[in-house]
PDB file of N, CA and C in Angstrom:
ATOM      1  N   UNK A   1     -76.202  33.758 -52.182  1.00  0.00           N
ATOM      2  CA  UNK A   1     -75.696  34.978 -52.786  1.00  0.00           C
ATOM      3  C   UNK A   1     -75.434  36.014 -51.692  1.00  0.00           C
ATOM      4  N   UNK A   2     -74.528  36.394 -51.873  1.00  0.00           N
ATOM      5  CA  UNK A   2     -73.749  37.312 -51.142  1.00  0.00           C
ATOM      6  C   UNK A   2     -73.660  38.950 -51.255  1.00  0.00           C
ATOM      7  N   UNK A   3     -74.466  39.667 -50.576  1.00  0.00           N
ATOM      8  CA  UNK A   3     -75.366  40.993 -51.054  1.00  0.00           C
ATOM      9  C   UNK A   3     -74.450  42.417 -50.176  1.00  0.00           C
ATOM     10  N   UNK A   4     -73.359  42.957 -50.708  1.00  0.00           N
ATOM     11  CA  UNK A   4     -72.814  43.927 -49.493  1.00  0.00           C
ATOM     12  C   UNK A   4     -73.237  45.545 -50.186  1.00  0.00           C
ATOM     13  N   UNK A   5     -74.542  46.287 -49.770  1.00  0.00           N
ATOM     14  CA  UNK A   5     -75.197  47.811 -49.835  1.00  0.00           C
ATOM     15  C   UNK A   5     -74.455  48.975 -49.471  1.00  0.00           C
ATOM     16  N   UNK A   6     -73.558  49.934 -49.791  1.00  0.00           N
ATOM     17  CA  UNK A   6     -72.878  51.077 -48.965  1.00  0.00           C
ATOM     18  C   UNK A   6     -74.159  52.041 -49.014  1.00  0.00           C
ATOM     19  N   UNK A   7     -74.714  52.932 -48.196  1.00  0.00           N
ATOM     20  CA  UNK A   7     -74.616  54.079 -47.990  1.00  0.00           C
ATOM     21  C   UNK A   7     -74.534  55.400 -47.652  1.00  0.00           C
ATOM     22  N   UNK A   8     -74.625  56.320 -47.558  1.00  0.00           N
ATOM     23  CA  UNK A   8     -74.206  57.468 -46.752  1.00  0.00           C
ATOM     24  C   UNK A   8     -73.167  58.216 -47.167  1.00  0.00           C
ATOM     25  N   UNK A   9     -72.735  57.977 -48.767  1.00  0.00           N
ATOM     26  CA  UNK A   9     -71.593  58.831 -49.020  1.00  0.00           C
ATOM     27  C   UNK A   9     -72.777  60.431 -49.181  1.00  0.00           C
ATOM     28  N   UNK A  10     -71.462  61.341 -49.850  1.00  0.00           N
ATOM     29  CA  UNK A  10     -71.754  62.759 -50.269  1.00  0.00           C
ATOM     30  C   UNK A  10     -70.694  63.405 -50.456  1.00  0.00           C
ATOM     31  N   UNK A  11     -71.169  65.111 -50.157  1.00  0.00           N
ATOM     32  CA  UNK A  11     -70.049  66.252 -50.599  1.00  0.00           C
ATOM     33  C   UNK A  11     -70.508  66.934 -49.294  1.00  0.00           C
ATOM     34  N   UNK A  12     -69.219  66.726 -48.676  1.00  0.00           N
ATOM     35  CA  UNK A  12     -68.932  67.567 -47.593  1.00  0.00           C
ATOM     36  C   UNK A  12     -68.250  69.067 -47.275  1.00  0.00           C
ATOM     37  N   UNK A  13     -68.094  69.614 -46.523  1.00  0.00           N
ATOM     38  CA  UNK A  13     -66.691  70.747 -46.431  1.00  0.00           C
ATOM     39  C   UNK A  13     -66.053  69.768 -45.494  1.00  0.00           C
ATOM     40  N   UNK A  14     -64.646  70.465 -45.082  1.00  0.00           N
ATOM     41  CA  UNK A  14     -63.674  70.035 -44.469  1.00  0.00           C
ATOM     42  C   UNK A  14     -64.435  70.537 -43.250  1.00  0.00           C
ATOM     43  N   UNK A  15     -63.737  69.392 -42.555  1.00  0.00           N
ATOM     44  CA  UNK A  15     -64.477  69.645 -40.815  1.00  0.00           C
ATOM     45  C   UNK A  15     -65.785  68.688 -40.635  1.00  0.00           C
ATOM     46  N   UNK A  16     -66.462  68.456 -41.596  1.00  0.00           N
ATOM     47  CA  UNK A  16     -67.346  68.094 -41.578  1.00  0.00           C
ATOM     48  C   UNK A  16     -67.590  66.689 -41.545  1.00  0.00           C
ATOM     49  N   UNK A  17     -68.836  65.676 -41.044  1.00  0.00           N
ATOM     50  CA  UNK A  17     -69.114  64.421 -40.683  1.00  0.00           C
ATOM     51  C   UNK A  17     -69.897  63.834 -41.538  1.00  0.00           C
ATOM     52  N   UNK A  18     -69.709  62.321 -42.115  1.00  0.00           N
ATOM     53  CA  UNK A  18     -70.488  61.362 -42.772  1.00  0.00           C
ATOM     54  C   UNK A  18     -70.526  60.411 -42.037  1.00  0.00           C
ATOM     55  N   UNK A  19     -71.652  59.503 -42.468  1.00  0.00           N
ATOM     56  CA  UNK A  19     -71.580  58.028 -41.085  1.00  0.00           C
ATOM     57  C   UNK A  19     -72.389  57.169 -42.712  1.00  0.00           C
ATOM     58  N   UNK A  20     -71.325  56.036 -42.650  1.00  0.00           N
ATOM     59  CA  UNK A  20     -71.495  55.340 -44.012  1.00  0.00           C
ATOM     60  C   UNK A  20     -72.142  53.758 -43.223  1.00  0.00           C
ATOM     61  N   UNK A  21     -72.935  53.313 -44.160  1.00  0.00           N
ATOM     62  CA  UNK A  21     -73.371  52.000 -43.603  1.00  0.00           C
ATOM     63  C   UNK A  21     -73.283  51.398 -44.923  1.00  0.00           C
ATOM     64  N   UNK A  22     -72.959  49.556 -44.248  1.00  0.00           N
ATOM     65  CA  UNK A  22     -73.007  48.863 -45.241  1.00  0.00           C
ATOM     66  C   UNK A  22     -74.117  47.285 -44.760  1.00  0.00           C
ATOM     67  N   UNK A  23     -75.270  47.469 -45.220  1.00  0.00           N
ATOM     68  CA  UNK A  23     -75.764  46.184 -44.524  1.00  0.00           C
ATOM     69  C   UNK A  23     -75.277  44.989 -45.616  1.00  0.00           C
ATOM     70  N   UNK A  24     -75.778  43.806 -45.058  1.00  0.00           N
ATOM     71  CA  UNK A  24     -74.999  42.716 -45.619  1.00  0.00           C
ATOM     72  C   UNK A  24     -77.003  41.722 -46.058  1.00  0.00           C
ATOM     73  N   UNK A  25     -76.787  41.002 -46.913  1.00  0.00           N
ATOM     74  CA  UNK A  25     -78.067  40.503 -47.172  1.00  0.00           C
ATOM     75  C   UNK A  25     -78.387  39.157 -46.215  1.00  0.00           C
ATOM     76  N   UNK A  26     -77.068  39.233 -45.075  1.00  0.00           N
ATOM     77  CA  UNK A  26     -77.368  37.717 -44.101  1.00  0.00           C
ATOM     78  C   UNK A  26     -76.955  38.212 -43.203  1.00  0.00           C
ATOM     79  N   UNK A  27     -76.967  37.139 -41.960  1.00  0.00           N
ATOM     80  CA  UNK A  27     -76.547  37.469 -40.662  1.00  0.00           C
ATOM     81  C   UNK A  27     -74.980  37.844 -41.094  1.00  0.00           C
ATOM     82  N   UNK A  28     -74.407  39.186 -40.613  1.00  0.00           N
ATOM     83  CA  UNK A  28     -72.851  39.349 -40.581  1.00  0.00           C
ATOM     84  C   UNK A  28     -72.239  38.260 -39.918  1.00  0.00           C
ATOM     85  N   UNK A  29     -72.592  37.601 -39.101  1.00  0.00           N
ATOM     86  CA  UNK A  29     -72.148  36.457 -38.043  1.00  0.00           C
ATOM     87  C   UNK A  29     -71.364  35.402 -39.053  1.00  0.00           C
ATOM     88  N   UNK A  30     -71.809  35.676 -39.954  1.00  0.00           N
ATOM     89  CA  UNK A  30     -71.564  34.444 -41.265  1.00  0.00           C
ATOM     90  C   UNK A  30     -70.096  34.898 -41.544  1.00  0.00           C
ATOM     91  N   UNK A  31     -69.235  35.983 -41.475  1.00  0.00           N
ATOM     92  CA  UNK A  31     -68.158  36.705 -41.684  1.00  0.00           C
ATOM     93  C   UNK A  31     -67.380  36.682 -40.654  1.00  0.00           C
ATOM     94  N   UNK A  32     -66.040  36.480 -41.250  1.00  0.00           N
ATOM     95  CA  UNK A  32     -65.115  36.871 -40.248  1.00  0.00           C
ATOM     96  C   UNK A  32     -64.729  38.395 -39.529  1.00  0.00           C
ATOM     97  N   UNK A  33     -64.828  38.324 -40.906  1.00  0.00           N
ATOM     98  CA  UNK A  33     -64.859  40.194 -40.319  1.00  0.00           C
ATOM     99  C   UNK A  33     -65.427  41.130 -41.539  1.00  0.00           C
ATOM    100  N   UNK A  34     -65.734  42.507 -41.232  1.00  0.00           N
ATOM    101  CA  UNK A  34     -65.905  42.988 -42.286  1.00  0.00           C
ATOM    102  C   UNK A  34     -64.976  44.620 -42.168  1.00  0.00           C
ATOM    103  N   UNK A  35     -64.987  45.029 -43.337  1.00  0.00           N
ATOM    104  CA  UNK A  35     -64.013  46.125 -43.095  1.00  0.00           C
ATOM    105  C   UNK A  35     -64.696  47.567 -44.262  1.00  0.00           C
ATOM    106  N   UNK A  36     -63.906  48.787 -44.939  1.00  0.00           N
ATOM    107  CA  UNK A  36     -64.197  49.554 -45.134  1.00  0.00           C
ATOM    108  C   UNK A  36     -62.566  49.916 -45.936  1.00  0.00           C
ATOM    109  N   UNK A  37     -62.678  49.795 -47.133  1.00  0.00           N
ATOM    110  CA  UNK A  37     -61.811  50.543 -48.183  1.00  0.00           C
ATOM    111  C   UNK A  37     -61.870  51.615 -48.639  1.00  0.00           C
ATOM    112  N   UNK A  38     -60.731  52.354 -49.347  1.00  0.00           N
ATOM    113  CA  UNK A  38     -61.185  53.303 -50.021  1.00  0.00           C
ATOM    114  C   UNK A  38     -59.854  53.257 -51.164  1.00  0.00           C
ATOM    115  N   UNK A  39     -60.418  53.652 -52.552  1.00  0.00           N
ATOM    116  CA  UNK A  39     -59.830  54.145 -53.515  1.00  0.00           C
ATOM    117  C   UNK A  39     -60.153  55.771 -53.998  1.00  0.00           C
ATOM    118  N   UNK A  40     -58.633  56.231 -54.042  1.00  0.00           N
ATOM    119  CA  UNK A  40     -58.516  57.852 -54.536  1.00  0.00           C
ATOM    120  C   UNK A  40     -58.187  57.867 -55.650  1.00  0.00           C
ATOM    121  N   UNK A  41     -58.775  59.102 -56.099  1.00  0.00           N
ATOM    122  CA  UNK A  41     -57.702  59.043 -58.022  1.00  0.00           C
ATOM    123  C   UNK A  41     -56.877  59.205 -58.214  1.00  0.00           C
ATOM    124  N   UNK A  42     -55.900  57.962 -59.135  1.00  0.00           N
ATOM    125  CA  UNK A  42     -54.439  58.169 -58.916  1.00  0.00           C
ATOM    126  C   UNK A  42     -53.377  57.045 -57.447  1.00  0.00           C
ATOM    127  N   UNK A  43     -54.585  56.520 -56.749  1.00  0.00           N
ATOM    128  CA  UNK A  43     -53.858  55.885 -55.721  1.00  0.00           C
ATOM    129  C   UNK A  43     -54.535  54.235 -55.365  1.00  0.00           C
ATOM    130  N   UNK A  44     -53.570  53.639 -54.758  1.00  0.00           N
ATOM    131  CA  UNK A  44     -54.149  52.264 -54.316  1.00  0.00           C
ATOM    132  C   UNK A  44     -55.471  52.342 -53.484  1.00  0.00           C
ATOM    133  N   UNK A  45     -56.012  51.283 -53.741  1.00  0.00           N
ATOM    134  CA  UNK A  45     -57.126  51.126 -52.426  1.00  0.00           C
ATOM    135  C   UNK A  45     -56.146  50.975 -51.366  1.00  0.00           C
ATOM    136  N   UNK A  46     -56.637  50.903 -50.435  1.00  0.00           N
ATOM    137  CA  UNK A  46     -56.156  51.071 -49.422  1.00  0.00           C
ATOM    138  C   UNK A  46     -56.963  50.539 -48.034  1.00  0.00           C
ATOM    139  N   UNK A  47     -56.899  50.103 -46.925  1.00  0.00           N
ATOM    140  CA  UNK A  47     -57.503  49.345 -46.113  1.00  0.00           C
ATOM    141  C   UNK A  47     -57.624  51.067 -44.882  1.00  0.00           C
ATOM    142  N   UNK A  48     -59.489  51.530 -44.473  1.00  0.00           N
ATOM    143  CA  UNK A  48     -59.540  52.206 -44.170  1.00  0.00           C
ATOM    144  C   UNK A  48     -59.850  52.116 -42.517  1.00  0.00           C
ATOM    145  N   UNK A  49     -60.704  50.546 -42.534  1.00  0.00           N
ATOM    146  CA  UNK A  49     -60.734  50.043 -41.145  1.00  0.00           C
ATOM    147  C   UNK A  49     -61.967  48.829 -41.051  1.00  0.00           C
ATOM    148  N   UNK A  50     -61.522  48.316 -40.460  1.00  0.00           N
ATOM    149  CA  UNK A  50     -62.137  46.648 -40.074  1.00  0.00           C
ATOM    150  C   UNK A  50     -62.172  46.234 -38.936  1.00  0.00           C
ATOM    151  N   UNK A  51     -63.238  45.279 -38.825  1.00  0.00           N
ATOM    152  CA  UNK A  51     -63.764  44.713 -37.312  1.00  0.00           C
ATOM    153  C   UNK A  51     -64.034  43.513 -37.754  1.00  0.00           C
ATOM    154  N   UNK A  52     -63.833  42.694 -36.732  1.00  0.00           N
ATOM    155  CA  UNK A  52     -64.146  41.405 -36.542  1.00  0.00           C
ATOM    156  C   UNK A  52     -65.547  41.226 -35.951  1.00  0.00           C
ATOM    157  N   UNK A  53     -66.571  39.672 -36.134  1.00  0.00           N
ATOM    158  CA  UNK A  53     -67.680  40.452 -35.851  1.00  0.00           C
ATOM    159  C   UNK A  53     -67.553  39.285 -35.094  1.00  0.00           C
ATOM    160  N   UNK A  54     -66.904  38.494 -34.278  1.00  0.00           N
ATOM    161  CA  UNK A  54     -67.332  37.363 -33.062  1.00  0.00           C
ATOM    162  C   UNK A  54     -66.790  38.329 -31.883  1.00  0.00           C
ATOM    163  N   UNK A  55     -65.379  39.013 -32.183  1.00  0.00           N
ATOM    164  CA  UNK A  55     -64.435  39.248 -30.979  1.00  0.00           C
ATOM    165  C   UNK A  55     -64.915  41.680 -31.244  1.00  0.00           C
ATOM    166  N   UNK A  56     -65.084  41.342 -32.374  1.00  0.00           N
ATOM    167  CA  UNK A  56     -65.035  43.162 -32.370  1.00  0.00           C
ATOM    168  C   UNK A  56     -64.333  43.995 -32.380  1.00  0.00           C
ATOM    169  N   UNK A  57     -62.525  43.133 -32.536  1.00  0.00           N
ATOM    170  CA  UNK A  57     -61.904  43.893 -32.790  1.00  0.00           C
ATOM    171  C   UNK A  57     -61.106  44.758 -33.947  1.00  0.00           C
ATOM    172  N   UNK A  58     -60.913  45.787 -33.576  1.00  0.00           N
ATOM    173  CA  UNK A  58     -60.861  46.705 -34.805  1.00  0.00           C
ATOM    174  C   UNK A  58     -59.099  47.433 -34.989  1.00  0.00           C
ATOM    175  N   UNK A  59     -59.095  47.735 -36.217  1.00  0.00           N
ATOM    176  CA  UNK A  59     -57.899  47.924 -36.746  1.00  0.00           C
ATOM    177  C   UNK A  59     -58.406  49.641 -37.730  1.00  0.00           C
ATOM    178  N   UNK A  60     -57.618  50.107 -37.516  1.00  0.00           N
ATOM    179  CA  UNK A  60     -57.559  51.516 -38.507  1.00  0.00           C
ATOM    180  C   UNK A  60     -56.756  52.104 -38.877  1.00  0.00           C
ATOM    181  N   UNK A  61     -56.527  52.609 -39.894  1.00  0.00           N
ATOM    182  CA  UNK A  61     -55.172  53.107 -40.726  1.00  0.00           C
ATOM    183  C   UNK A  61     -55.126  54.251 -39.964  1.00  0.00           C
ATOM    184  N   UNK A  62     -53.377  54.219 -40.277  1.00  0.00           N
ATOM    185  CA  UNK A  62     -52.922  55.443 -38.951  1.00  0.00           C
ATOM    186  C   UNK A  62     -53.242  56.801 -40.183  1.00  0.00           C
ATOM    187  N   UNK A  63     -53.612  57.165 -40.876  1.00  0.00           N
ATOM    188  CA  UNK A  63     -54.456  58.735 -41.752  1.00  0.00           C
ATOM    189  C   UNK A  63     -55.436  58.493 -41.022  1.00  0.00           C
ATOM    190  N   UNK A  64     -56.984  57.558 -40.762  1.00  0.00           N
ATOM    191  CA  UNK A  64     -57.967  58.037 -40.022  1.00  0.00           C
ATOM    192  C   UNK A  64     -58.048  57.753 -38.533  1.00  0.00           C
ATOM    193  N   UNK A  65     -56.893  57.409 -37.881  1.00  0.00           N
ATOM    194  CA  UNK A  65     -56.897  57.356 -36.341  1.00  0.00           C
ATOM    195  C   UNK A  65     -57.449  58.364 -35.927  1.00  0.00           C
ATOM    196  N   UNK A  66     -58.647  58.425 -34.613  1.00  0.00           N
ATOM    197  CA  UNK A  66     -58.581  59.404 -34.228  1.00  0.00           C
ATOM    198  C   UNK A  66     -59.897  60.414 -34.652  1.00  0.00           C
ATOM    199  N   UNK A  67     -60.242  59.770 -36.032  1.00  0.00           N
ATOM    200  CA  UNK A  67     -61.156  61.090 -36.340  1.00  0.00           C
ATOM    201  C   UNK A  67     -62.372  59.883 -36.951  1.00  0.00           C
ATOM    202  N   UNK A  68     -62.075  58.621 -37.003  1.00  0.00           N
ATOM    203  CA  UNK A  68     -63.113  57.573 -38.047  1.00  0.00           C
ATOM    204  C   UNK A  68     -63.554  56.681 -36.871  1.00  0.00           C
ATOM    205  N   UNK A  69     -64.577  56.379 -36.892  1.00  0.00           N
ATOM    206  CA  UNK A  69     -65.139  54.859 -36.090  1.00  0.00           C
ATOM    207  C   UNK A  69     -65.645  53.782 -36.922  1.00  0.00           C
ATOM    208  N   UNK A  70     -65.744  52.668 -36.871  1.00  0.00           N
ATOM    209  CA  UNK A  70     -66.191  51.403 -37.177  1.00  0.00           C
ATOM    210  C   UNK A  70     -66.694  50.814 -36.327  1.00  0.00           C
ATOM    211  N   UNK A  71     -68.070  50.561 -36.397  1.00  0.00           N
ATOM    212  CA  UNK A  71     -68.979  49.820 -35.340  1.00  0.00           C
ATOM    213  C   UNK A  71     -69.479  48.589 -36.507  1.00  0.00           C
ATOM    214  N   UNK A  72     -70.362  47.493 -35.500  1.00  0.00           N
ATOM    215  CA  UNK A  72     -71.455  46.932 -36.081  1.00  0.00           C
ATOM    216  C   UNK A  72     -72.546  46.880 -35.003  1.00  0.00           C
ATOM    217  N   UNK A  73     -73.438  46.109 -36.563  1.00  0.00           N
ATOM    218  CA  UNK A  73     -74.891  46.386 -35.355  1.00  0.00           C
ATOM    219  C   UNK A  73     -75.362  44.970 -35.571  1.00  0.00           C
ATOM    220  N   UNK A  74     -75.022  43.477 -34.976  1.00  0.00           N
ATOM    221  CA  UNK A  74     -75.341  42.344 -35.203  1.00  0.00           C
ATOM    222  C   UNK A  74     -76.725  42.523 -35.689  1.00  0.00           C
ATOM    223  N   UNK A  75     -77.650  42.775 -35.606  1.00  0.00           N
ATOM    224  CA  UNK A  75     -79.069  42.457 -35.278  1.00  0.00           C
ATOM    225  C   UNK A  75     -79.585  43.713 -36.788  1.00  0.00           C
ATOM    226  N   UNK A  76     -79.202  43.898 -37.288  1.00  0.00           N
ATOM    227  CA  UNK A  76     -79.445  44.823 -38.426  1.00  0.00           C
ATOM    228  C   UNK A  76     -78.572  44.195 -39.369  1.00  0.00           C
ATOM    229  N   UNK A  77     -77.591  43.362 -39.269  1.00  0.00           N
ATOM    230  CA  UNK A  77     -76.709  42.736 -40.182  1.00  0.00           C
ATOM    231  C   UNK A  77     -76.138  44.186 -41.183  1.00  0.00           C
ATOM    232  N   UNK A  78     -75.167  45.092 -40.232  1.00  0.00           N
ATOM    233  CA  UNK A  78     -75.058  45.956 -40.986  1.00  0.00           C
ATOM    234  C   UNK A  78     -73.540  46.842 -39.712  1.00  0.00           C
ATOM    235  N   UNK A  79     -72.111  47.060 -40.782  1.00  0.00           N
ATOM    236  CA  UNK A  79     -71.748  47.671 -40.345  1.00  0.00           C
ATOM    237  C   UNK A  79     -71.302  49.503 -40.780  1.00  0.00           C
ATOM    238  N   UNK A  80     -71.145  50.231 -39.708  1.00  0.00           N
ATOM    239  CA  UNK A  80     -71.102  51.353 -39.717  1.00  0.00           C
ATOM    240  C   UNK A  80     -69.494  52.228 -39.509  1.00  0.00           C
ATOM    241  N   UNK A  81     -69.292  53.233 -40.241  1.00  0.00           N
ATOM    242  CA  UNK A  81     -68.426  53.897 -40.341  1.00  0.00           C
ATOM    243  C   UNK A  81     -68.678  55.694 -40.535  1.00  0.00           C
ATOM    244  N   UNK A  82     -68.465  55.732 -38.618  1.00  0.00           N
ATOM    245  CA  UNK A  82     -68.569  57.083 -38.560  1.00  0.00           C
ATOM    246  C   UNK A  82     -67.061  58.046 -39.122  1.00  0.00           C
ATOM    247  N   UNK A  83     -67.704  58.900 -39.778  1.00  0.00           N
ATOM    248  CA  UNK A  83     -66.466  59.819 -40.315  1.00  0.00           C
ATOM    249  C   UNK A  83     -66.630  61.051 -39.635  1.00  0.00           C
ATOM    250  N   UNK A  84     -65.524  61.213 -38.938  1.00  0.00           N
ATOM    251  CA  UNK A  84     -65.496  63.038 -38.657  1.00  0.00           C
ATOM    252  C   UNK A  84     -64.489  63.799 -38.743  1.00  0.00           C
ATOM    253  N   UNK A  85     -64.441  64.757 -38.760  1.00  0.00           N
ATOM    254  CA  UNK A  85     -63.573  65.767 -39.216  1.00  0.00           C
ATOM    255  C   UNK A  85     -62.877  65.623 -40.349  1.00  0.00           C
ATOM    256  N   UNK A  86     -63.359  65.155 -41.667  1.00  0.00           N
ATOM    257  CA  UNK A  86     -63.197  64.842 -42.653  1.00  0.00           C
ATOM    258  C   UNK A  86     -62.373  66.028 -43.416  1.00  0.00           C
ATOM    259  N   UNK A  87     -61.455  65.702 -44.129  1.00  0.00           N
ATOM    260  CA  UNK A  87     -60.560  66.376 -44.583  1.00  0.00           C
ATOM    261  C   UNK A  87     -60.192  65.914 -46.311  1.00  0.00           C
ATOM    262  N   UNK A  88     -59.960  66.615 -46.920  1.00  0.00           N
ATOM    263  CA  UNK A  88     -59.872  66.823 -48.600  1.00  0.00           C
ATOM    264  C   UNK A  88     -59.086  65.289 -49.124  1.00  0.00           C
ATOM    265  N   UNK A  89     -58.431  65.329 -47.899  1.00  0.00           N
ATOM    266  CA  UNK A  89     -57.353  63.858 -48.247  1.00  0.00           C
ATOM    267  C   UNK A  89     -58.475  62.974 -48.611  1.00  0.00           C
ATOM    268  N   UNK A  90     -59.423  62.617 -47.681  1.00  0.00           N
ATOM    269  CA  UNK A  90     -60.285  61.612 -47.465  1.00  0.00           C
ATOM    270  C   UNK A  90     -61.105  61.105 -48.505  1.00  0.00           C
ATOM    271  N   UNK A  91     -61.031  62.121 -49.602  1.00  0.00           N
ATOM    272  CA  UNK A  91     -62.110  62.154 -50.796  1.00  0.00           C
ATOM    273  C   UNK A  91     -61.698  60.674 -51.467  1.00  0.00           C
ATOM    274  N   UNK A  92     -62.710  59.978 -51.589  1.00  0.00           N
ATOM    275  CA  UNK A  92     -62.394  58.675 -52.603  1.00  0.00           C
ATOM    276  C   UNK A  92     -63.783  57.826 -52.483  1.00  0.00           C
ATOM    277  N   UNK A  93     -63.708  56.893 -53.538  1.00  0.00           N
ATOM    278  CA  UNK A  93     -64.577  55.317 -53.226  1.00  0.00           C
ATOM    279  C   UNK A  93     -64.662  54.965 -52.029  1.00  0.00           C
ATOM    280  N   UNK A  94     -65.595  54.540 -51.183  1.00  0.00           N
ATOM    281  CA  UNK A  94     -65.237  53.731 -50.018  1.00  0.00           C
ATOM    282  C   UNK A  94     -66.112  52.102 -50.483  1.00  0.00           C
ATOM    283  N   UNK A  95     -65.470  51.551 -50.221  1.00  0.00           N
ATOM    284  CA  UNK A  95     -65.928  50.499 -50.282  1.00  0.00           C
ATOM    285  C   UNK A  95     -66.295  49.063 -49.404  1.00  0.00           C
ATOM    286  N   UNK A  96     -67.456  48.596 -49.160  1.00  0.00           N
ATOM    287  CA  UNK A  96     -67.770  47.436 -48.027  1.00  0.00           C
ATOM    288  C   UNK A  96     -66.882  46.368 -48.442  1.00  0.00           C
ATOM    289  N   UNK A  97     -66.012  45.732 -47.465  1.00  0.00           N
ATOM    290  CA  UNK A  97     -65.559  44.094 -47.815  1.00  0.00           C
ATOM    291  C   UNK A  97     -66.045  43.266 -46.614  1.00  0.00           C
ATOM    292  N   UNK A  98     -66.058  41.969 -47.080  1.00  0.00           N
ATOM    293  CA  UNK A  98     -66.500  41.295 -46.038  1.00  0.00           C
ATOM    294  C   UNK A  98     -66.000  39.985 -46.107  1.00  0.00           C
ATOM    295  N   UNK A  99     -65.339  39.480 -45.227  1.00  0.00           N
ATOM    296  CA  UNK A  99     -64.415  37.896 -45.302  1.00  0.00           C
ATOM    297  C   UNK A  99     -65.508  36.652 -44.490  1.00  0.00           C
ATOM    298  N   UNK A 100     -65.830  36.043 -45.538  1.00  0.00           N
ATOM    299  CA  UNK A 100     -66.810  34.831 -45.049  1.00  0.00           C
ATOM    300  C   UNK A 100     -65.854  33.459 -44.109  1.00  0.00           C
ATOM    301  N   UNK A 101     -66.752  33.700 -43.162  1.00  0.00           N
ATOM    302  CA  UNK A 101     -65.827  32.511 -42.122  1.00  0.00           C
ATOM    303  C   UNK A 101     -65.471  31.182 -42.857  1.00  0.00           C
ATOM    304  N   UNK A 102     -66.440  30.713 -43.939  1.00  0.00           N
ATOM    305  CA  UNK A 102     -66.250  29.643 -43.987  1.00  0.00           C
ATOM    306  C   UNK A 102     -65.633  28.863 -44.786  1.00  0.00           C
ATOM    307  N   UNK A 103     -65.157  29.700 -45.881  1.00  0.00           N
ATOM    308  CA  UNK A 103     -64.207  29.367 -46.933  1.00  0.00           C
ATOM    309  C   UNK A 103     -63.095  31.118 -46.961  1.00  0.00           C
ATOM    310  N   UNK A 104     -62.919  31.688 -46.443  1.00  0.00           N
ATOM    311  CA  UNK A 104     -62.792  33.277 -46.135  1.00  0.00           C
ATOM    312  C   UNK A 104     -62.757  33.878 -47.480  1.00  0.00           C
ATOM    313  N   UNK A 105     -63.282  33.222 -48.343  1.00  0.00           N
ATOM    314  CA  UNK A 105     -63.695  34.189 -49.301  1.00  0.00           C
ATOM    315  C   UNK A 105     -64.253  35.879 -49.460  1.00  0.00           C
ATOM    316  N   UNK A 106     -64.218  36.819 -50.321  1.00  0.00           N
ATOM    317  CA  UNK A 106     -63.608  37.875 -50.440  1.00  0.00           C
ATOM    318  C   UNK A 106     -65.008  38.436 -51.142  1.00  0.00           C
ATOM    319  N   UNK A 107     -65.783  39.134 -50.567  1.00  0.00           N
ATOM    320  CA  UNK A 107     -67.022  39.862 -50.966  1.00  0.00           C
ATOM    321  C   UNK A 107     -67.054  41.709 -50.891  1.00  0.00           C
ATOM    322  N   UNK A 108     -67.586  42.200 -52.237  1.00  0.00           N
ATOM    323  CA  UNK A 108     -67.736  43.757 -52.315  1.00  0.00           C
ATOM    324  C   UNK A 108     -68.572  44.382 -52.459  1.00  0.00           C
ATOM    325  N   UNK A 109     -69.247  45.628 -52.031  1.00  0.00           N
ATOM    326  CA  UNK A 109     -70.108  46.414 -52.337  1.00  0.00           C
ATOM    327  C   UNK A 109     -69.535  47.084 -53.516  1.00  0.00           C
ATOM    328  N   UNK A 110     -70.475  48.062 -53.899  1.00  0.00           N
ATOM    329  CA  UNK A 110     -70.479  48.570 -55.408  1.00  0.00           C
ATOM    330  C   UNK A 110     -69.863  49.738 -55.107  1.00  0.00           C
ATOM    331  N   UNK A 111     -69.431  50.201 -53.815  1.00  0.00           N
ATOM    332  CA  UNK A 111     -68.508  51.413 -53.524  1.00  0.00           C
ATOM    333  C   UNK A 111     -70.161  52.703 -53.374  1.00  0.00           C
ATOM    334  N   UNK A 112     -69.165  53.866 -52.470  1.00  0.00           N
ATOM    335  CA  UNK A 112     -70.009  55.158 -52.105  1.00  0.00           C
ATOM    336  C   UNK A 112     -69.319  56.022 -52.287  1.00  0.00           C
ATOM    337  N   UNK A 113     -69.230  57.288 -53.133  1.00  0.00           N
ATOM    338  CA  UNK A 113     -68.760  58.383 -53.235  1.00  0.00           C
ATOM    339  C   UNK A 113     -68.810  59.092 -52.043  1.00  0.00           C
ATOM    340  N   UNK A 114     -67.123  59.255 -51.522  1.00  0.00           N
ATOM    341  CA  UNK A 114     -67.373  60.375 -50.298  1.00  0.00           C
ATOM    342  C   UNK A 114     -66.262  61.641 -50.820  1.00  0.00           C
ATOM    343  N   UNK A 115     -66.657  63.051 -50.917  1.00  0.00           N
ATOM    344  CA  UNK A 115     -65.685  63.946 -51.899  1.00  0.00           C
ATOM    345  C   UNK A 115     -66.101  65.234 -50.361  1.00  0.00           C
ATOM    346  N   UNK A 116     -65.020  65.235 -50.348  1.00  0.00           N
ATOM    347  CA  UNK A 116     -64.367  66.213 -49.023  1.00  0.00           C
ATOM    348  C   UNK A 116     -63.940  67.866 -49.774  1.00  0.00           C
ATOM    349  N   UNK A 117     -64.665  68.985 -49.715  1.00  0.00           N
ATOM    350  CA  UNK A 117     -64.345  70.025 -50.502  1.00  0.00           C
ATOM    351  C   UNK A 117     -63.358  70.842 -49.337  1.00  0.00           C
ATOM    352  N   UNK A 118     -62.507  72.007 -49.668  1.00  0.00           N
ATOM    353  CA  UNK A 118     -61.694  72.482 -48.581  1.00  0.00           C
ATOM    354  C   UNK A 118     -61.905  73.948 -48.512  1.00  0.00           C
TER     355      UNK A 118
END
């Protein structure tokens, strides 16, 4: 069974920083990669940023270039998504995904409220 935890959402002001974690209930190693969604009201999910967890490399939507990080932490089986300078746009679901190496099947957390006030 396949276990993906978000948390660290909240209510921010604009300008302001969240750092969201999502641990996983196994070694992440087991994944191809894992990544970080978000759904707004009224709009698609949307792919917010992802890492690969053999090679580490990372991809981020050109809205959070610049102001978002995506790390992992092998050894905590848990990845991280620093937010800064968070802005009203940003307000939505975020949600953990995680692509299993071995059939690349398609795993979700239960989502984290992150609401950006201005």
């Amino acid at each position: 069974q396949v276990q993906l935890v978000e948390s660290g959402g909240g209510l921010v002001q604009a300008g302001g920083s969240l750092r969201l974690s999502c641990a996983a209930s196994g070694s992440i190693l087991s994944f191809r990669a894992m990544g970080w969604y978000r759904q707004a009201p009224g709009k698609q999910r949307e792919l917010v940023a992802d890492i690969t967890m053999l090679g580490g490399m990372i991809n981020y939507a050109d809205s959070v270039k610049g102001r978002f990080t995506i790390s992992r932490e092998n050894a905590k089986n848990t990845v991280y998504l620093q937010m800064n300078n968070l802005q009203p746009e940003d307000t939505a679901v975020y949600y953990c995904n995680a692509i299993r190496r071995l059939d690349q099947s398609n795993y979700w957390g239960q989502g984290t409220q992150v609401t950006v006030s201005s």
